[in-house]
N, C-alpha and C. Protein backbone atom coordinates (compact mmCIF):
# COMPACT_ATOMS: atom_id res chain seq x y z
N UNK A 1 -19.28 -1.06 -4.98
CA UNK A 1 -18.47 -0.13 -5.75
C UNK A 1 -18.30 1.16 -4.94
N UNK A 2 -17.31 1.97 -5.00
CA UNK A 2 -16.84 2.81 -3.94
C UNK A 2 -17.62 4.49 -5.23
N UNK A 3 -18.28 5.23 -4.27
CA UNK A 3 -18.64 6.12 -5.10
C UNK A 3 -17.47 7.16 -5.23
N UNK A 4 -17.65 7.94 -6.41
CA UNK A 4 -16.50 9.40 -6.67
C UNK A 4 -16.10 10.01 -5.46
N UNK A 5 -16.67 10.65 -4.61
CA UNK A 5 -16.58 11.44 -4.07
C UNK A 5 -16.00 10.53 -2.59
N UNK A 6 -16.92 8.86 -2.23
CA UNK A 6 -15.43 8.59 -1.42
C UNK A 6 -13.99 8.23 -2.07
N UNK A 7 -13.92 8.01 -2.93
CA UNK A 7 -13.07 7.99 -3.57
C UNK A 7 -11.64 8.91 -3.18
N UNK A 8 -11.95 9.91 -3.77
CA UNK A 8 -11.33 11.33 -3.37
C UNK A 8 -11.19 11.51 -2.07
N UNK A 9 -12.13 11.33 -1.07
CA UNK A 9 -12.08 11.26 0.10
C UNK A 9 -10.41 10.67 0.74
N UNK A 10 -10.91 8.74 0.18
CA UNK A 10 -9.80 7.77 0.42
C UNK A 10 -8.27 8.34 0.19
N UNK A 11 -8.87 9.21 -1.18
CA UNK A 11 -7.23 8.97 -1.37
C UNK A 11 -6.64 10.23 -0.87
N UNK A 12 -7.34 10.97 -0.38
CA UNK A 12 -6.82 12.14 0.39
C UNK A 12 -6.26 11.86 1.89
N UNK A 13 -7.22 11.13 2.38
CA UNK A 13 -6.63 10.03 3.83
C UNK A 13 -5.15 9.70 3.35
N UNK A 14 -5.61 9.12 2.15
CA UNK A 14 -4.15 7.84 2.26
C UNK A 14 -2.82 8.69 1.82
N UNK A 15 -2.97 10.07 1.69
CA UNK A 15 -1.88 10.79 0.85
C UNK A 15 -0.81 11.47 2.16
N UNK A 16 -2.34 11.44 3.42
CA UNK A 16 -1.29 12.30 4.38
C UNK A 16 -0.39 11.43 5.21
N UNK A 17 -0.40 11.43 6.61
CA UNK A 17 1.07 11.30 7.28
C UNK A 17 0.58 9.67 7.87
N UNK A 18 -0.31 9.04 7.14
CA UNK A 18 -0.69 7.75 8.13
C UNK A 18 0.30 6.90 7.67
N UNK A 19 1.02 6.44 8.74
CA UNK A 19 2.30 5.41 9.22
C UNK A 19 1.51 4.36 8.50
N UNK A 20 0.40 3.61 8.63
CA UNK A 20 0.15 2.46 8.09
C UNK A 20 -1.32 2.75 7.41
N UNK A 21 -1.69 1.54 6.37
CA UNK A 21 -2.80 2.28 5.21
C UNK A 21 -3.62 0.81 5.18
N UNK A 22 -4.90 1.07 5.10
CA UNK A 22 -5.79 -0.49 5.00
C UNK A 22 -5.47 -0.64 3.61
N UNK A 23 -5.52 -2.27 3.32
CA UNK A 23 -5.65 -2.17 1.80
C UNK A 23 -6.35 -1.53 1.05
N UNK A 24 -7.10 -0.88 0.95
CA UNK A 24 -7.98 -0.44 0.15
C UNK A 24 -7.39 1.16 -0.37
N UNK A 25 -6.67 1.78 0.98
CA UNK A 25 -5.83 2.98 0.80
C UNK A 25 -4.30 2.52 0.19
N UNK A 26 -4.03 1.18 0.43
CA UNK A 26 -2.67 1.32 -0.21
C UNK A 26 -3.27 0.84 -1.88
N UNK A 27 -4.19 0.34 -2.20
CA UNK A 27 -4.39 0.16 -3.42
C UNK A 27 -4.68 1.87 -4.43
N UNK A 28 -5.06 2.82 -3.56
CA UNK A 28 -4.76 3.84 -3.70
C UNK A 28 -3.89 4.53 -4.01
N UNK A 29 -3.14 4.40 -2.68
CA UNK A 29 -1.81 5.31 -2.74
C UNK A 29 -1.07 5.06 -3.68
N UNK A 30 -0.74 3.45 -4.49
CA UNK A 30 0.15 2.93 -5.13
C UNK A 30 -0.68 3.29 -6.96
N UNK A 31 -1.81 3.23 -7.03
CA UNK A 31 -2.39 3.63 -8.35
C UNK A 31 -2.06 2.25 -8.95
N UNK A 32 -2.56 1.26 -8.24
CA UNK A 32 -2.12 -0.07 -8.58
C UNK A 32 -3.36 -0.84 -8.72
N UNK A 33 -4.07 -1.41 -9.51
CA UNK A 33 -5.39 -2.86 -9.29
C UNK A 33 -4.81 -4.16 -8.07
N UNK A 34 -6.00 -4.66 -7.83
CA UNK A 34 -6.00 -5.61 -6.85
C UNK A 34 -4.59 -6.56 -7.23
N UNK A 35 -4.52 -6.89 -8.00
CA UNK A 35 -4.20 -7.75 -8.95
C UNK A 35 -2.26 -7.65 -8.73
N UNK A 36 -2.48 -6.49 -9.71
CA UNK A 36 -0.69 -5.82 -9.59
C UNK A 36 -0.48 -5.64 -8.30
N UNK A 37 -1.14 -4.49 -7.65
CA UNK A 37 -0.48 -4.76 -6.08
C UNK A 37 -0.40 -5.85 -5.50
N UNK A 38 -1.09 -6.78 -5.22
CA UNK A 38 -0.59 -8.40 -5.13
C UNK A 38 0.79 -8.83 -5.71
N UNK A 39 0.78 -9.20 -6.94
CA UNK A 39 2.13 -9.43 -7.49
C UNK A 39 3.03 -8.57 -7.12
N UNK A 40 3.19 -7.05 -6.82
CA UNK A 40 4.29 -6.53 -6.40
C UNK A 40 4.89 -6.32 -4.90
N UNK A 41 3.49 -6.50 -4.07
CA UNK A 41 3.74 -7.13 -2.70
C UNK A 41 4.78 -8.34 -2.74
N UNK A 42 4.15 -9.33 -3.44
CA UNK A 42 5.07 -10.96 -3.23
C UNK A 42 6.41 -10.26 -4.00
N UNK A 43 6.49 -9.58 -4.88
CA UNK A 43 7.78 -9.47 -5.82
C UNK A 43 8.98 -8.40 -4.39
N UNK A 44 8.56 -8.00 -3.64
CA UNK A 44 9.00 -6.75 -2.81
C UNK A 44 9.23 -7.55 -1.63
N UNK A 45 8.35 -8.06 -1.01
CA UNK A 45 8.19 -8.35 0.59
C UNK A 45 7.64 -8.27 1.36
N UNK A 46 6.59 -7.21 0.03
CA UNK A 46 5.50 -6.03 1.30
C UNK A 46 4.43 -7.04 1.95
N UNK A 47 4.29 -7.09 3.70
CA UNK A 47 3.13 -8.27 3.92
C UNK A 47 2.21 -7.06 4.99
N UNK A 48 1.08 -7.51 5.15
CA UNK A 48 0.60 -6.99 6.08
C UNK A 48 0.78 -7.49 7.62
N UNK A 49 0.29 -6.22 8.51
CA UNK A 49 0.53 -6.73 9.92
C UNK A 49 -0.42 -7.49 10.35
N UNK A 50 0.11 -7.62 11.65
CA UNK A 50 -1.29 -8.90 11.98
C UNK A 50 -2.66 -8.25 12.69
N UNK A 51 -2.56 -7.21 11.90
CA UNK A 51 -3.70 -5.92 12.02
C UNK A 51 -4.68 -6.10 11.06
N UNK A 52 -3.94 -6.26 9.85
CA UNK A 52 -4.40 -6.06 8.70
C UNK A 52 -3.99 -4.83 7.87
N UNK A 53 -2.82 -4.45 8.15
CA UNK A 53 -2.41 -2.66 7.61
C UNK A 53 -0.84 -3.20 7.02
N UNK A 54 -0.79 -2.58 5.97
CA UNK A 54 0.54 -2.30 5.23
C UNK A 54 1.27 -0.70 5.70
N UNK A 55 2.77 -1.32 6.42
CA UNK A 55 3.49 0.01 6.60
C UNK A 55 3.49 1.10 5.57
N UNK A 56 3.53 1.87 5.46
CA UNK A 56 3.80 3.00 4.61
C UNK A 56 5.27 2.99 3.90
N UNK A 57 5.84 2.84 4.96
CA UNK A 57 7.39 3.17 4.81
C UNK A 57 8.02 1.65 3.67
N UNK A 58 6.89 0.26 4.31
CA UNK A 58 7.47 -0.30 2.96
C UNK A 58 6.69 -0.47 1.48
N UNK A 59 5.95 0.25 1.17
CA UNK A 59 4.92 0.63 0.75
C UNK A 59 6.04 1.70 -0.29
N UNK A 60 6.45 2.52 0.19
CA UNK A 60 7.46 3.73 -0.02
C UNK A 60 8.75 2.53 -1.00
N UNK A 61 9.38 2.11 0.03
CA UNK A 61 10.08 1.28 -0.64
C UNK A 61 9.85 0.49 -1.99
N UNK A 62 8.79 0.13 -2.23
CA UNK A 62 8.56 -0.89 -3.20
C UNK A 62 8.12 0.06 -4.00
N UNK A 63 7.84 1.14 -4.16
CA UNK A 63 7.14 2.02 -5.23
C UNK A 63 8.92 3.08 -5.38
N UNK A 64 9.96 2.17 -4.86
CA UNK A 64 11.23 3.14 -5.06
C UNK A 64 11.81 2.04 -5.66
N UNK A 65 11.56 0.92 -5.58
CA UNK A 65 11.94 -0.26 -6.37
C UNK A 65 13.01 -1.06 -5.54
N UNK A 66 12.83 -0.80 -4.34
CA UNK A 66 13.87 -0.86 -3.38
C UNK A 66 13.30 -2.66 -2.43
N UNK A 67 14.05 -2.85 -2.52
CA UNK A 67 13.74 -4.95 -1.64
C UNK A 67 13.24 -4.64 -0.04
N UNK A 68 12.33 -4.98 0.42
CA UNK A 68 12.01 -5.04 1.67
C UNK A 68 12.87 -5.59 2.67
N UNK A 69 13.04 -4.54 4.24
CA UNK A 69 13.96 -5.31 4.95
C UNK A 69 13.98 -6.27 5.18
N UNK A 70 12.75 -7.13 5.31
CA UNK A 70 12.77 -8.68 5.29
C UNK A 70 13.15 -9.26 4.44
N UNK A 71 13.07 -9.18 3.09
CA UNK A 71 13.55 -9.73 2.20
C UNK A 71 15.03 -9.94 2.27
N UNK A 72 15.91 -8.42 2.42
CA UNK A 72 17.45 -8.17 2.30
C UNK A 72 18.12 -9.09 3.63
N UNK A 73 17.04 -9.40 4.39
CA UNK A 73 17.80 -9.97 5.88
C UNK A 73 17.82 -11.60 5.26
């Protein structure tokens, strides 16, 4: 279990200018459970790299309700 204070930590990381976010920060950034962010990844397009990191920018997109460029191609 992640304590309060990293908590706050995380989501202060995940709020500033980082181009790409581990899951754990995009489950953050989005104010989403494991669960929903899953389903709205597959519903969007959003995939991770072969890093293990979700772009920001489509991250941005899907919380604008907007279809991933992969998807629209």
């Amino acid at each position: 279990m992640i304590k309060h204070d990293e908590l706050i930590t995380m989501r202060a990381i995940a709020i500033c200018f980082k181009p790409f976010l581990k899951p754990e920060e995009a489950l953050i950034y989005t104010n989403l459970g494991r669960t929903q962010f899953a389903k709205k990844c597959d519903e969007f397009g959003v995939f991770k790299n072969n890093m293990g990191y979700y772009k920001r920018e489509e991250i941005d997109k899907m919380l604008a309700g907007e279809k991933s460029s992969i998807i629209e191609a």
